[in-house]
PDB file of N, CA and C in Angstrom:
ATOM      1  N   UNK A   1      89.413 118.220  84.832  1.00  0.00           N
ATOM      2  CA  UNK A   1      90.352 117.304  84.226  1.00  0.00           C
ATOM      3  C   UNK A   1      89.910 117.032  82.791  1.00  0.00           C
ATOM      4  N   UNK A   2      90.469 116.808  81.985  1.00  0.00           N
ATOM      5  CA  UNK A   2      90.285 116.733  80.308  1.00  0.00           C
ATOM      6  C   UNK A   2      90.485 115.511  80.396  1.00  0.00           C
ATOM      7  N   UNK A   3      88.946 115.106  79.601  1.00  0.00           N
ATOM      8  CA  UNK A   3      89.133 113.172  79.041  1.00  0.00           C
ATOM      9  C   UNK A   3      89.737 113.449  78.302  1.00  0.00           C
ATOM     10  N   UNK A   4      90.221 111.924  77.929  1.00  0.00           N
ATOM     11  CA  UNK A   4      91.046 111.029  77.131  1.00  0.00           C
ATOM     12  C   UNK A   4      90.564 110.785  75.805  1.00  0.00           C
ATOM     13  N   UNK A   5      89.457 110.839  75.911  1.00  0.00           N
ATOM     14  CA  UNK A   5      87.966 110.551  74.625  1.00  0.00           C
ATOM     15  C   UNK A   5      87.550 111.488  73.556  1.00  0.00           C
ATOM     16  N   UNK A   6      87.173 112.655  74.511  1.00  0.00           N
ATOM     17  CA  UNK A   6      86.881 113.953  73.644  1.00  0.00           C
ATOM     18  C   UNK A   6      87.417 114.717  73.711  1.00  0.00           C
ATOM     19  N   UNK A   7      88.274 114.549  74.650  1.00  0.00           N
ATOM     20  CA  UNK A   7      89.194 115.994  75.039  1.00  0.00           C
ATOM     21  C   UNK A   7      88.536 116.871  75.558  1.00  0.00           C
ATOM     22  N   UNK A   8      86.954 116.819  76.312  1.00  0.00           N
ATOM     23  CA  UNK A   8      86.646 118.093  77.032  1.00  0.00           C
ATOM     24  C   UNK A   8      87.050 118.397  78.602  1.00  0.00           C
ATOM     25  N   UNK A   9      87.136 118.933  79.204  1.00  0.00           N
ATOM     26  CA  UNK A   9      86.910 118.939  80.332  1.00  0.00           C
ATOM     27  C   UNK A   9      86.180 118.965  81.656  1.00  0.00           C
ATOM     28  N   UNK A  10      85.595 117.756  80.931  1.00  0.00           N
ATOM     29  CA  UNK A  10      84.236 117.350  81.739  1.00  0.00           C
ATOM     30  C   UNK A  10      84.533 115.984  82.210  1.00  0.00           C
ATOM     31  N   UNK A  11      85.841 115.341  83.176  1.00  0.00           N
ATOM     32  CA  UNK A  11      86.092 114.342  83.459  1.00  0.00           C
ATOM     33  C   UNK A  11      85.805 114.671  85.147  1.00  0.00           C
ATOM     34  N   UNK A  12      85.152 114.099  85.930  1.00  0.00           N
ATOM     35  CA  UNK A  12      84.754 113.808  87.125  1.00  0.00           C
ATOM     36  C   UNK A  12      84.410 113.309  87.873  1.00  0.00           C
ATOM     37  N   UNK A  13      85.298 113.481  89.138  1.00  0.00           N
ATOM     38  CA  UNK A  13      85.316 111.939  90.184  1.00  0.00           C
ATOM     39  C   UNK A  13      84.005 111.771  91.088  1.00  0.00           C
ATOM     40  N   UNK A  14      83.931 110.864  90.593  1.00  0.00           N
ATOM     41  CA  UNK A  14      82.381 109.880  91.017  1.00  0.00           C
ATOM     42  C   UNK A  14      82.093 109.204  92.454  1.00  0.00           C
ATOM     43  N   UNK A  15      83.563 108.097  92.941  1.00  0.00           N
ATOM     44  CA  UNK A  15      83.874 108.315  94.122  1.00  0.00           C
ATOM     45  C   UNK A  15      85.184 108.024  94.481  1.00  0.00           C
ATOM     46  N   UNK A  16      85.521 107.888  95.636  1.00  0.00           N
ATOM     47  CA  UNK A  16      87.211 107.879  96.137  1.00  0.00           C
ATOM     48  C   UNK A  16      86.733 107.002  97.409  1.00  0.00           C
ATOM     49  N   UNK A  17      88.290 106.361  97.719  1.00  0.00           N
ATOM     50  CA  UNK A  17      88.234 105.545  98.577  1.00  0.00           C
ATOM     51  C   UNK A  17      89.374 105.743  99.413  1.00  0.00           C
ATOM     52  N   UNK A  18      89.830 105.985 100.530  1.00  0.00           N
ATOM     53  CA  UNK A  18      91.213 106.266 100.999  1.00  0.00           C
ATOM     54  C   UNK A  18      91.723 105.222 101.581  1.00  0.00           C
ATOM     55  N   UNK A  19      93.185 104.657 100.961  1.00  0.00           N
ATOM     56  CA  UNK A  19      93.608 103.628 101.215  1.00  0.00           C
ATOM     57  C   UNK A  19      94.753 103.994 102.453  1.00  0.00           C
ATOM     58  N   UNK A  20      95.504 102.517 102.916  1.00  0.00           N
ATOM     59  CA  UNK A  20      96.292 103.131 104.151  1.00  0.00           C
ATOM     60  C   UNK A  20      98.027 104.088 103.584  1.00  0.00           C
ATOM     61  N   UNK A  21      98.399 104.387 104.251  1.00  0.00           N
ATOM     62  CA  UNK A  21      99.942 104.680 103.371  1.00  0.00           C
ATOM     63  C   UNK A  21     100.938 103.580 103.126  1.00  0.00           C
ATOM     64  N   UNK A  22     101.720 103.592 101.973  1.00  0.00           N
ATOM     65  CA  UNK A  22     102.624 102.587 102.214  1.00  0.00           C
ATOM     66  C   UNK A  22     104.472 103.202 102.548  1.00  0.00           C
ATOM     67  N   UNK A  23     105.090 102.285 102.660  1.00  0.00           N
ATOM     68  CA  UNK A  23     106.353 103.100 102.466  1.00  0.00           C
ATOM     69  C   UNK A  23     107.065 104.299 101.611  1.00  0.00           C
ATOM     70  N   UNK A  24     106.099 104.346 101.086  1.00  0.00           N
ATOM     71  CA  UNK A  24     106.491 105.410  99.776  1.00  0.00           C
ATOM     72  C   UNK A  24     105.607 106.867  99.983  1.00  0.00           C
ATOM     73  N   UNK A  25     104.225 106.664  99.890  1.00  0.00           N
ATOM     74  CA  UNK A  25     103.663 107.163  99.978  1.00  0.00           C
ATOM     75  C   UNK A  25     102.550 107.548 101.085  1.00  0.00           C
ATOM     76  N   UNK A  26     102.501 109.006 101.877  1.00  0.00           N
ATOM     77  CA  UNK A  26     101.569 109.196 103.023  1.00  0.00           C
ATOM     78  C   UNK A  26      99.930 109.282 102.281  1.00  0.00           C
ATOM     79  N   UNK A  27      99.726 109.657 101.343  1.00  0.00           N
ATOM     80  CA  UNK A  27      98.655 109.286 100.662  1.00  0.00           C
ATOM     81  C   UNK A  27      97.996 108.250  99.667  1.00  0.00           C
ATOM     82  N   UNK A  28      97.021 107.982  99.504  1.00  0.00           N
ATOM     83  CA  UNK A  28      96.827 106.443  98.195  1.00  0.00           C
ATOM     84  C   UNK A  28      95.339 107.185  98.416  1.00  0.00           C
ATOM     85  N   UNK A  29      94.629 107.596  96.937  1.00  0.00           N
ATOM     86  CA  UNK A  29      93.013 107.209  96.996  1.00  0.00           C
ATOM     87  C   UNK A  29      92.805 106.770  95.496  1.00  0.00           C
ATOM     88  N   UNK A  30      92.026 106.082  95.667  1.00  0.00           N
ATOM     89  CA  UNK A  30      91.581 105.222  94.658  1.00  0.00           C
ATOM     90  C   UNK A  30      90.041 105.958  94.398  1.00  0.00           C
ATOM     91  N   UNK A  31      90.184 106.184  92.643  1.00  0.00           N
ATOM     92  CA  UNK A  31      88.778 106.726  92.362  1.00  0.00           C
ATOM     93  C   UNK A  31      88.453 106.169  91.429  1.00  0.00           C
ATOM     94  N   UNK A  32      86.646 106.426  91.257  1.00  0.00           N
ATOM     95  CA  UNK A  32      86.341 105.813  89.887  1.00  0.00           C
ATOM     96  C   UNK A  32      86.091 107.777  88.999  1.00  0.00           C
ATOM     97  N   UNK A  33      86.467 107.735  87.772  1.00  0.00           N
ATOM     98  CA  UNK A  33      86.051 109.023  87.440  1.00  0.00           C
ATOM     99  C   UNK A  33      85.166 109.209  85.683  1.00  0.00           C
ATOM    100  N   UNK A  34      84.526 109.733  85.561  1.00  0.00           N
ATOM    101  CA  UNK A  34      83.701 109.535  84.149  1.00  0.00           C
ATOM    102  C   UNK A  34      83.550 111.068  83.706  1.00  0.00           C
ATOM    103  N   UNK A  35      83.206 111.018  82.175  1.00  0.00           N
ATOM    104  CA  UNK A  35      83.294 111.900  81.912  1.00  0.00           C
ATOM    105  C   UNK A  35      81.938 112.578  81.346  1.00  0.00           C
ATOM    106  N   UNK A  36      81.442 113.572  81.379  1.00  0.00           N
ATOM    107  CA  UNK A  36      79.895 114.198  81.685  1.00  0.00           C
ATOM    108  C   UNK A  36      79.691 114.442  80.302  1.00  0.00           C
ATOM    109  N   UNK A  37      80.330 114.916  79.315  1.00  0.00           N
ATOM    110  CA  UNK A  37      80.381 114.839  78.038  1.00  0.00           C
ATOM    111  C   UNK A  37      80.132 113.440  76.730  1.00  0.00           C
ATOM    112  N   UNK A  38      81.150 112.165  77.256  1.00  0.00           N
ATOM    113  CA  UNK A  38      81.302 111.431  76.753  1.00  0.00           C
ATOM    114  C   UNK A  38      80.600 109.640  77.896  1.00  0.00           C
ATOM    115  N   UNK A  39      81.157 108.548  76.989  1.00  0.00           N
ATOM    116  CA  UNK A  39      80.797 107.502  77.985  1.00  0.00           C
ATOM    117  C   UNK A  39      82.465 107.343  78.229  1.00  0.00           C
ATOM    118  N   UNK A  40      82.965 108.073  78.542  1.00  0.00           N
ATOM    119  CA  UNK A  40      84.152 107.397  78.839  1.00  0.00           C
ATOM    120  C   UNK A  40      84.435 107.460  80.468  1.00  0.00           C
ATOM    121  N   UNK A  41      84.967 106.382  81.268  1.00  0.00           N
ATOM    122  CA  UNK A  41      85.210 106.313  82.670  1.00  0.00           C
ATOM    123  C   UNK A  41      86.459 105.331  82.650  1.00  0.00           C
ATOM    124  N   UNK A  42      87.101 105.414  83.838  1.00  0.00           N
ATOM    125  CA  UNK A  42      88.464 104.782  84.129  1.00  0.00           C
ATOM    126  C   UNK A  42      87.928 104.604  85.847  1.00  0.00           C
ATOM    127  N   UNK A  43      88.924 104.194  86.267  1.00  0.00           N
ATOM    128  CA  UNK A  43      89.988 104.080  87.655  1.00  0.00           C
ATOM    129  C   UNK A  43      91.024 105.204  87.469  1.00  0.00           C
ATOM    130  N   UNK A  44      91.119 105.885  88.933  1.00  0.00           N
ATOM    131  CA  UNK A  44      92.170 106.703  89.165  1.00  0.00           C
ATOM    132  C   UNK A  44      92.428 106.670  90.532  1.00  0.00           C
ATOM    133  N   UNK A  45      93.841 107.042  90.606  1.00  0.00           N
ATOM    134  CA  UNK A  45      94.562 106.933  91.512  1.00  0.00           C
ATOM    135  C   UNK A  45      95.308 107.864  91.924  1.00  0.00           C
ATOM    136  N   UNK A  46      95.230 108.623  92.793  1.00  0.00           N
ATOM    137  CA  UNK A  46      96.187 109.807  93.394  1.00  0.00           C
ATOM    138  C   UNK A  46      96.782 109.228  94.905  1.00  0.00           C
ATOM    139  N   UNK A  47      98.332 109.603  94.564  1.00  0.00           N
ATOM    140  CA  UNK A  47      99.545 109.015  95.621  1.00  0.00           C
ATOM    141  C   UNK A  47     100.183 110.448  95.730  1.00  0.00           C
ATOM    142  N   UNK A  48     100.216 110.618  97.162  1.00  0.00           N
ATOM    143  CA  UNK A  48     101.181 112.186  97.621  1.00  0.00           C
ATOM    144  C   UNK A  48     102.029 111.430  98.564  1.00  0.00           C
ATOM    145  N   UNK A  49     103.590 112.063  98.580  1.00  0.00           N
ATOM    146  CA  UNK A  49     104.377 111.876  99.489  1.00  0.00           C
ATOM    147  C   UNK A  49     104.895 113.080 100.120  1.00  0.00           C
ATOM    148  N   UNK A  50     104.898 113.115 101.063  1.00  0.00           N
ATOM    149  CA  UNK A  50     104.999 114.588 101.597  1.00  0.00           C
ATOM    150  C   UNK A  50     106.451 114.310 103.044  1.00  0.00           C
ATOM    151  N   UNK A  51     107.202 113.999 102.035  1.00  0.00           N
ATOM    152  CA  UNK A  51     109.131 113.356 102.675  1.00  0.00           C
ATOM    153  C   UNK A  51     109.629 114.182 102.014  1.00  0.00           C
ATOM    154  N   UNK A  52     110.812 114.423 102.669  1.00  0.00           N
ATOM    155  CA  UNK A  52     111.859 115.087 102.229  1.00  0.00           C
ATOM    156  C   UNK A  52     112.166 116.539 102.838  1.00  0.00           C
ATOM    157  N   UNK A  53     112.441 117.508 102.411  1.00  0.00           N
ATOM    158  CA  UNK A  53     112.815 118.833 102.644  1.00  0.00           C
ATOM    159  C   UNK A  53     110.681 119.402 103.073  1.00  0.00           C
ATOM    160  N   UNK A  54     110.672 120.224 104.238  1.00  0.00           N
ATOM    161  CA  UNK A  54     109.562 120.460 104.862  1.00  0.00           C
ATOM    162  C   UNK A  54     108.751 121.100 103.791  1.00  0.00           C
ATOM    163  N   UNK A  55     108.866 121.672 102.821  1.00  0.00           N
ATOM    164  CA  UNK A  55     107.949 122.421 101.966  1.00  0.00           C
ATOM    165  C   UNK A  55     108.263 122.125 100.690  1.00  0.00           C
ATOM    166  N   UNK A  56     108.466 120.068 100.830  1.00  0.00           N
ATOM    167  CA  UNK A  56     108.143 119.505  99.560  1.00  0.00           C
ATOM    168  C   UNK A  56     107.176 118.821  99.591  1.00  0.00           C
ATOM    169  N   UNK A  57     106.734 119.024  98.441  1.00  0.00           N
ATOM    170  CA  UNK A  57     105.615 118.019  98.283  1.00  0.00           C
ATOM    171  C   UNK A  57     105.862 116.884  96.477  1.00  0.00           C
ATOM    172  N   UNK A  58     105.264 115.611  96.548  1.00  0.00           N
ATOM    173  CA  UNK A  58     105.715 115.014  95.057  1.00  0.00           C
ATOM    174  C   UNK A  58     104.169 114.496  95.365  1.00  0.00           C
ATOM    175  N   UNK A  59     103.552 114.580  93.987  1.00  0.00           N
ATOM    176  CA  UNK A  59     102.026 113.851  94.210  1.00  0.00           C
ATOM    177  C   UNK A  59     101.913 113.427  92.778  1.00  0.00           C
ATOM    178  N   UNK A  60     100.706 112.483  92.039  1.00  0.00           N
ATOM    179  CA  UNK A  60     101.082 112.109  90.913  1.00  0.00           C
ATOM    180  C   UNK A  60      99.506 111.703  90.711  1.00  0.00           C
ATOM    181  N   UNK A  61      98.600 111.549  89.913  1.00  0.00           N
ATOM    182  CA  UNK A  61      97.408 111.858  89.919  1.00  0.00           C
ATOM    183  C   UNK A  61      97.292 110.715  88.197  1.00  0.00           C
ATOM    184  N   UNK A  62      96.943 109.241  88.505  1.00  0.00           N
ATOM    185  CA  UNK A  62      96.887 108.342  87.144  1.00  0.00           C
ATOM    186  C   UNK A  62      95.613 108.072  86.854  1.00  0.00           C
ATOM    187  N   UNK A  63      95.030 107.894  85.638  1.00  0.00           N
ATOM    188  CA  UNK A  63      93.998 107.254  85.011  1.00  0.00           C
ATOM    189  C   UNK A  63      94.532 105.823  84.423  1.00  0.00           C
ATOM    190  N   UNK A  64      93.314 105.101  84.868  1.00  0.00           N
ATOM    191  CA  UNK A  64      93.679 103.644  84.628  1.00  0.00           C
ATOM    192  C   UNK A  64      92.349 103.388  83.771  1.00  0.00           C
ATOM    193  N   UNK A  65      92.972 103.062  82.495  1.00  0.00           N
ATOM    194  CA  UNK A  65      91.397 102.585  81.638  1.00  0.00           C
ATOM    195  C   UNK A  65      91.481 101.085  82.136  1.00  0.00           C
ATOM    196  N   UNK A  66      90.419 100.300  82.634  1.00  0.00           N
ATOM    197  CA  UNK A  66      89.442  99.151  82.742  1.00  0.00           C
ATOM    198  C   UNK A  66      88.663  98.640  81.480  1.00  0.00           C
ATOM    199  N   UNK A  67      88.622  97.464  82.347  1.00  0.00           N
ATOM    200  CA  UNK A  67      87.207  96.645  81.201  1.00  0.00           C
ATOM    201  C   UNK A  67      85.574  97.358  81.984  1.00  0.00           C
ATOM    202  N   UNK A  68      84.640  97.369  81.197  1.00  0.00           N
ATOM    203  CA  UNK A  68      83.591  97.355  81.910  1.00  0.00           C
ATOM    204  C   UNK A  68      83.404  96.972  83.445  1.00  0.00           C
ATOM    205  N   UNK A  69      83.588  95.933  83.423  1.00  0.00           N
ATOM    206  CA  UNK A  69      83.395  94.835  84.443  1.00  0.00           C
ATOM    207  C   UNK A  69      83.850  94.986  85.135  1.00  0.00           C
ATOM    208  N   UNK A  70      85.436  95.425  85.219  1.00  0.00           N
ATOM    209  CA  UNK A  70      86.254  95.582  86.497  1.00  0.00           C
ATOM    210  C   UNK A  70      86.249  96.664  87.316  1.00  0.00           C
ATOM    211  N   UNK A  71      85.453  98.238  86.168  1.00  0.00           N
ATOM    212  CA  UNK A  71      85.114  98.528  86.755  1.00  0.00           C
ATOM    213  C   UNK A  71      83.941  99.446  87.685  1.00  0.00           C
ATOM    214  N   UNK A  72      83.280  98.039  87.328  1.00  0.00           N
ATOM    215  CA  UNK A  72      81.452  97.727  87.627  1.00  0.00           C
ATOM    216  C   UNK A  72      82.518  97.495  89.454  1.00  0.00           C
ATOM    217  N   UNK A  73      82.819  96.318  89.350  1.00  0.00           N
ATOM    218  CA  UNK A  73      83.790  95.656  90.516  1.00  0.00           C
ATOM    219  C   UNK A  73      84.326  96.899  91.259  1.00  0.00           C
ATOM    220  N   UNK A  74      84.813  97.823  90.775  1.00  0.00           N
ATOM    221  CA  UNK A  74      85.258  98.500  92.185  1.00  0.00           C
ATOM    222  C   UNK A  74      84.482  99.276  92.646  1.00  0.00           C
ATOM    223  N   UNK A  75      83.827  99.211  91.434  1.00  0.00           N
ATOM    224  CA  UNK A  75      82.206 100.811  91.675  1.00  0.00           C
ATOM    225  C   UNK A  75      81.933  99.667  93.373  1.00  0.00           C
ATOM    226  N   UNK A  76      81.390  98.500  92.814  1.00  0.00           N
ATOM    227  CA  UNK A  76      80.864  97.833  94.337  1.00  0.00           C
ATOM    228  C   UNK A  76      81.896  97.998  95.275  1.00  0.00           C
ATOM    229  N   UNK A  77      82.570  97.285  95.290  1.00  0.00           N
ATOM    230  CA  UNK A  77      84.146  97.724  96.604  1.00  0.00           C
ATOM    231  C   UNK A  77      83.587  98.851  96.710  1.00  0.00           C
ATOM    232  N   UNK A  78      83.860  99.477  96.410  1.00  0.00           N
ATOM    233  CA  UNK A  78      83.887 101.052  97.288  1.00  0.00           C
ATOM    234  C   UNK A  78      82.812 101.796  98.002  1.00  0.00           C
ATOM    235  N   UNK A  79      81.681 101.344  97.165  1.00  0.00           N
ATOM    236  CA  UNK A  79      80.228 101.307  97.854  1.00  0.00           C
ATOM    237  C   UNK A  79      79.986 100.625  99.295  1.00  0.00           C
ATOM    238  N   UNK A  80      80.751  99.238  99.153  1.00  0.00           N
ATOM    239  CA  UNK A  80      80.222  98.626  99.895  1.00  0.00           C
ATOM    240  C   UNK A  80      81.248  98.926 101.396  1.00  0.00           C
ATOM    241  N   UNK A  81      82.213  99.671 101.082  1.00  0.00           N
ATOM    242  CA  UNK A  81      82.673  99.686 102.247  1.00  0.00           C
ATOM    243  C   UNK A  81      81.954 101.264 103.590  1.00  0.00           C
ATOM    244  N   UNK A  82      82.171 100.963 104.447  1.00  0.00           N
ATOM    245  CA  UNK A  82      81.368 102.078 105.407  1.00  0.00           C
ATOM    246  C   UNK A  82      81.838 103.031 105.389  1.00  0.00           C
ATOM    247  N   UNK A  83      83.491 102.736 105.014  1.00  0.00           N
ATOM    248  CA  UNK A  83      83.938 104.435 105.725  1.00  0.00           C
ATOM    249  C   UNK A  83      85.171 104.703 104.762  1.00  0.00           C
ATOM    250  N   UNK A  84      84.581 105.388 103.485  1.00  0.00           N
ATOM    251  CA  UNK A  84      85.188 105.209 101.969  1.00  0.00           C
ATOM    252  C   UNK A  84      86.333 106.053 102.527  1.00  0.00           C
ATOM    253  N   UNK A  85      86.174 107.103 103.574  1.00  0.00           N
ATOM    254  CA  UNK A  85      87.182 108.268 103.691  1.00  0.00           C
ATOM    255  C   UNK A  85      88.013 107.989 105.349  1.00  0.00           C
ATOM    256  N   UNK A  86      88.097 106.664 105.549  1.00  0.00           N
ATOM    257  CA  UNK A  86      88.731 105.646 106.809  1.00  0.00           C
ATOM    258  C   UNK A  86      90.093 105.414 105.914  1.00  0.00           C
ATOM    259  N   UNK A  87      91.303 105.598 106.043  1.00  0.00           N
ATOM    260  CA  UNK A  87      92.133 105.391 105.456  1.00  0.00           C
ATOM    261  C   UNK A  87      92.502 104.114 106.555  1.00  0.00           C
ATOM    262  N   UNK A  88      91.584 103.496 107.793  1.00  0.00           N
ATOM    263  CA  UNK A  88      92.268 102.718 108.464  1.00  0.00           C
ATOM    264  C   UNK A  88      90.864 101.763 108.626  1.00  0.00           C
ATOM    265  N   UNK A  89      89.913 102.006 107.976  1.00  0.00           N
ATOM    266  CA  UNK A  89      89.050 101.523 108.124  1.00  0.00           C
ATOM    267  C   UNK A  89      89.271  99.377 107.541  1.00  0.00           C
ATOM    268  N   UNK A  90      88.693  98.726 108.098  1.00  0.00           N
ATOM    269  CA  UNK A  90      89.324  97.171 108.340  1.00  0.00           C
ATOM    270  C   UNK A  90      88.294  96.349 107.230  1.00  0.00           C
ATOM    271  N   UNK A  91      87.348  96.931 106.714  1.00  0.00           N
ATOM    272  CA  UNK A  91      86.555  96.495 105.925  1.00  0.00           C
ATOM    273  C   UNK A  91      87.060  95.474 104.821  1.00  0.00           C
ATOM    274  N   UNK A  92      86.361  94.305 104.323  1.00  0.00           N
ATOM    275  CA  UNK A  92      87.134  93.611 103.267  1.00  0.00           C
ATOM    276  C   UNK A  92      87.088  94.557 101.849  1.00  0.00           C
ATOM    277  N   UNK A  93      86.620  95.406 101.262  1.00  0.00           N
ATOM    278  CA  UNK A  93      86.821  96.781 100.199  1.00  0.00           C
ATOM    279  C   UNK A  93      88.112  97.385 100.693  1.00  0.00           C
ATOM    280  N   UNK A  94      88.513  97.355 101.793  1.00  0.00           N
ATOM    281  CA  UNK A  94      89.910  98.003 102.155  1.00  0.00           C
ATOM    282  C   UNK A  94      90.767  97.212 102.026  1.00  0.00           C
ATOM    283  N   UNK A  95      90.417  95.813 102.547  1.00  0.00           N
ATOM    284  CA  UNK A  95      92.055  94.752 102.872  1.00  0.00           C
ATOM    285  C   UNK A  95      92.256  94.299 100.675  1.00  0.00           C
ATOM    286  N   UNK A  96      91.311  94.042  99.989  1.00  0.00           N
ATOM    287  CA  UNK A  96      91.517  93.673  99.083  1.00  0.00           C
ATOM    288  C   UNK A  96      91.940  95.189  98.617  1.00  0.00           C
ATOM    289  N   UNK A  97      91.593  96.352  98.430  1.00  0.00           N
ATOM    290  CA  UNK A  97      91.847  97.373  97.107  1.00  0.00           C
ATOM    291  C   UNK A  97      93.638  97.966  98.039  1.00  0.00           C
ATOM    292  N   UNK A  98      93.405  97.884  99.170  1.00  0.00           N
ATOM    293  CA  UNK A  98      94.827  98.602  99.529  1.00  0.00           C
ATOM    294  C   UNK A  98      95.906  97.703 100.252  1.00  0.00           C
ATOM    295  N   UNK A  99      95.644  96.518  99.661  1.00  0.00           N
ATOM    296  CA  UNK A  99      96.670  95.463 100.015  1.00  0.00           C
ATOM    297  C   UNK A  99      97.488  95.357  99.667  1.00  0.00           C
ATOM    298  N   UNK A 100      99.137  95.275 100.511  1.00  0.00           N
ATOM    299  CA  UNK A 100     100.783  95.847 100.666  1.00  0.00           C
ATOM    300  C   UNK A 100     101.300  94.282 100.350  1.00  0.00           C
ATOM    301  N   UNK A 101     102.514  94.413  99.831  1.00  0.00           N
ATOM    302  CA  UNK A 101     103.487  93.722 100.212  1.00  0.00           C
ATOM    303  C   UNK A 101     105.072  94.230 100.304  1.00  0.00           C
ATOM    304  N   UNK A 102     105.361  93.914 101.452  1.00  0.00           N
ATOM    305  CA  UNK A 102     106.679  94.748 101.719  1.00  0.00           C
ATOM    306  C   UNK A 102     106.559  95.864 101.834  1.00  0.00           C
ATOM    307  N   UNK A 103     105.572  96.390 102.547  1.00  0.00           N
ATOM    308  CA  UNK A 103     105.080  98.021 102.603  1.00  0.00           C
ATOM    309  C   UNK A 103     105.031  99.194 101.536  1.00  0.00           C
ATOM    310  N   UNK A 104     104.395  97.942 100.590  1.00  0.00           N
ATOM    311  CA  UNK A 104     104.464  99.047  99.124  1.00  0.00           C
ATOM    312  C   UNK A 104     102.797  98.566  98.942  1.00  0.00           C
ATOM    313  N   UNK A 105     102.168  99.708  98.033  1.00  0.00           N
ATOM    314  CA  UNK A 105     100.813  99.116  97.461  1.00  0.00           C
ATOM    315  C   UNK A 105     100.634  98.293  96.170  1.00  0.00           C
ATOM    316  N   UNK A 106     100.146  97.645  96.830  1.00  0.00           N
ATOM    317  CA  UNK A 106      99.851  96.313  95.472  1.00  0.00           C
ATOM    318  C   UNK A 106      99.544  96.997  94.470  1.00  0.00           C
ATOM    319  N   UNK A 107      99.138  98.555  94.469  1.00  0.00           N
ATOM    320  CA  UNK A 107      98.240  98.645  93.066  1.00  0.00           C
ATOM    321  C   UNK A 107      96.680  97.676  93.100  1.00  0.00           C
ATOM    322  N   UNK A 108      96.321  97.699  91.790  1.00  0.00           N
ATOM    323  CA  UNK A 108      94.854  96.850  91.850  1.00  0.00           C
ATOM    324  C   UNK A 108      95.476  95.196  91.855  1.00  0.00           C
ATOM    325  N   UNK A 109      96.664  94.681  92.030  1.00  0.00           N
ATOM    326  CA  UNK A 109      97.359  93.371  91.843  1.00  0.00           C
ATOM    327  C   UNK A 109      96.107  92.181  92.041  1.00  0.00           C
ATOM    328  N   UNK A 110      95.664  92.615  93.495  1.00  0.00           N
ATOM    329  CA  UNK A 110      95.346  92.163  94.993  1.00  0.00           C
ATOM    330  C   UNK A 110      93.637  91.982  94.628  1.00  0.00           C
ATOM    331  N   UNK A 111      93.589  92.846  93.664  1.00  0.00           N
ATOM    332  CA  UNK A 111      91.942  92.876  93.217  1.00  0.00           C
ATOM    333  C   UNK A 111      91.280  91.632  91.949  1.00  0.00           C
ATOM    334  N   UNK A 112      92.583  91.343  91.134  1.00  0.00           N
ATOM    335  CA  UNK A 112      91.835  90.705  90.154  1.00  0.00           C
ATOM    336  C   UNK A 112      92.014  92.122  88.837  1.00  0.00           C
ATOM    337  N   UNK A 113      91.822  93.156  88.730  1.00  0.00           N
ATOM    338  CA  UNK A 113      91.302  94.167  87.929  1.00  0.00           C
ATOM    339  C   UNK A 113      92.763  94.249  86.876  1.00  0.00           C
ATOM    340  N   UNK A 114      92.142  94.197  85.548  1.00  0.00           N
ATOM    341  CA  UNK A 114      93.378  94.194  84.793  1.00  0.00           C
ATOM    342  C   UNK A 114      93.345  95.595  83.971  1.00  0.00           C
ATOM    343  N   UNK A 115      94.785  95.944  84.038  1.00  0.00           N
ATOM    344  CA  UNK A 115      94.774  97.266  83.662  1.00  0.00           C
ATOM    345  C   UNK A 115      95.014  97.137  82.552  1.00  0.00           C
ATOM    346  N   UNK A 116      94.275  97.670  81.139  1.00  0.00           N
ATOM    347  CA  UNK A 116      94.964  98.296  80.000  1.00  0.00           C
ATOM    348  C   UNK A 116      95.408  99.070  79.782  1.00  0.00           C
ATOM    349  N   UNK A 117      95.079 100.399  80.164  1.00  0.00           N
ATOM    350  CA  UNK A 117      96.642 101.687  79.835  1.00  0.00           C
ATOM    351  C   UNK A 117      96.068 102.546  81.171  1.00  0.00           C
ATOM    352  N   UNK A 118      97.620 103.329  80.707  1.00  0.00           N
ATOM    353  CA  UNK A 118      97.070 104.157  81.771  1.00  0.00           C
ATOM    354  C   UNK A 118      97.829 105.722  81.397  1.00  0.00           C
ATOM    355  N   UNK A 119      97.390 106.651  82.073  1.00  0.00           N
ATOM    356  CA  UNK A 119      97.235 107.718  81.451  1.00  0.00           C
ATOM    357  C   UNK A 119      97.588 109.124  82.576  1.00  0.00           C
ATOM    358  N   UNK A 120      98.113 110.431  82.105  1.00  0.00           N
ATOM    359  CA  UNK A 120      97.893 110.863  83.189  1.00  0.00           C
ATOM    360  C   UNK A 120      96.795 111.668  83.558  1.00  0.00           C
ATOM    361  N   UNK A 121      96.691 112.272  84.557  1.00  0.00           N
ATOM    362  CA  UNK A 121      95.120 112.988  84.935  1.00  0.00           C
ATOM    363  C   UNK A 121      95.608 115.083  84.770  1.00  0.00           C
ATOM    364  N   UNK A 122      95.326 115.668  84.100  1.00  0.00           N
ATOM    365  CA  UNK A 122      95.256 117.225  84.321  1.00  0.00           C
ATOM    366  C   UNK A 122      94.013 117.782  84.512  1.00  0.00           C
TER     367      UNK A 122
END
């Protein structure tokens, strides 16, 4: 994936967390990803829906730049939960990062974490 920073392609995911599905989407993982070249790191997020006609697929793959801090904050969430790759796992790192309303994903709403831009991932 090519940072945002230097433009190399040395952007890589550090860790992932699998959240539950919501109405929209059969997939949600939440990553932290940095780049090996530069100090640059974000939040990312990859959502697949795999509805519709049998040999469709729509998936969408975002970078979310953060403050430091927020995300120092999910680096822990995600650590701290047992079973990062439990998409049903009950842990409080799960109920806060993949928390729904109306069977949609909050996004980071639910976390506190404020997003400044966001970007896409290639």
């Amino acid at each position: 994936m090519k940072c945002p920073t230097c433009k190399s392609k040395n952007i890589k995911i550090t860790q992932t967390i699998e959240l539950p599905p919501d109405g929209i989407n059969d997939e949600i993982t939440l990553q932290t990803v940095e780049c090996e070249h530069c100090d640059f790191y974000a939040l990312a997020v990859y959502r697949e829906s795999r509805r519709g006609a049998l040999d469709s697929e729509s998936w969408v793959h975002e970078g979310l730049r953060v403050s430091e801090g927020d995300f120092q904050t999910i680096r822990e969430l995600i650590q701290s939960c047992p079973s990062p790759s439990d998409k049903r796992c009950q842990c409080e790192s799960h109920q806060v990062l993949g928390h729904q309303t109306d069977y949609r994903w909050d996004g980071l709403d639910h976390s506190g974490v404020e997003i400044k831009d966001m970007f896409i991932l290639r």
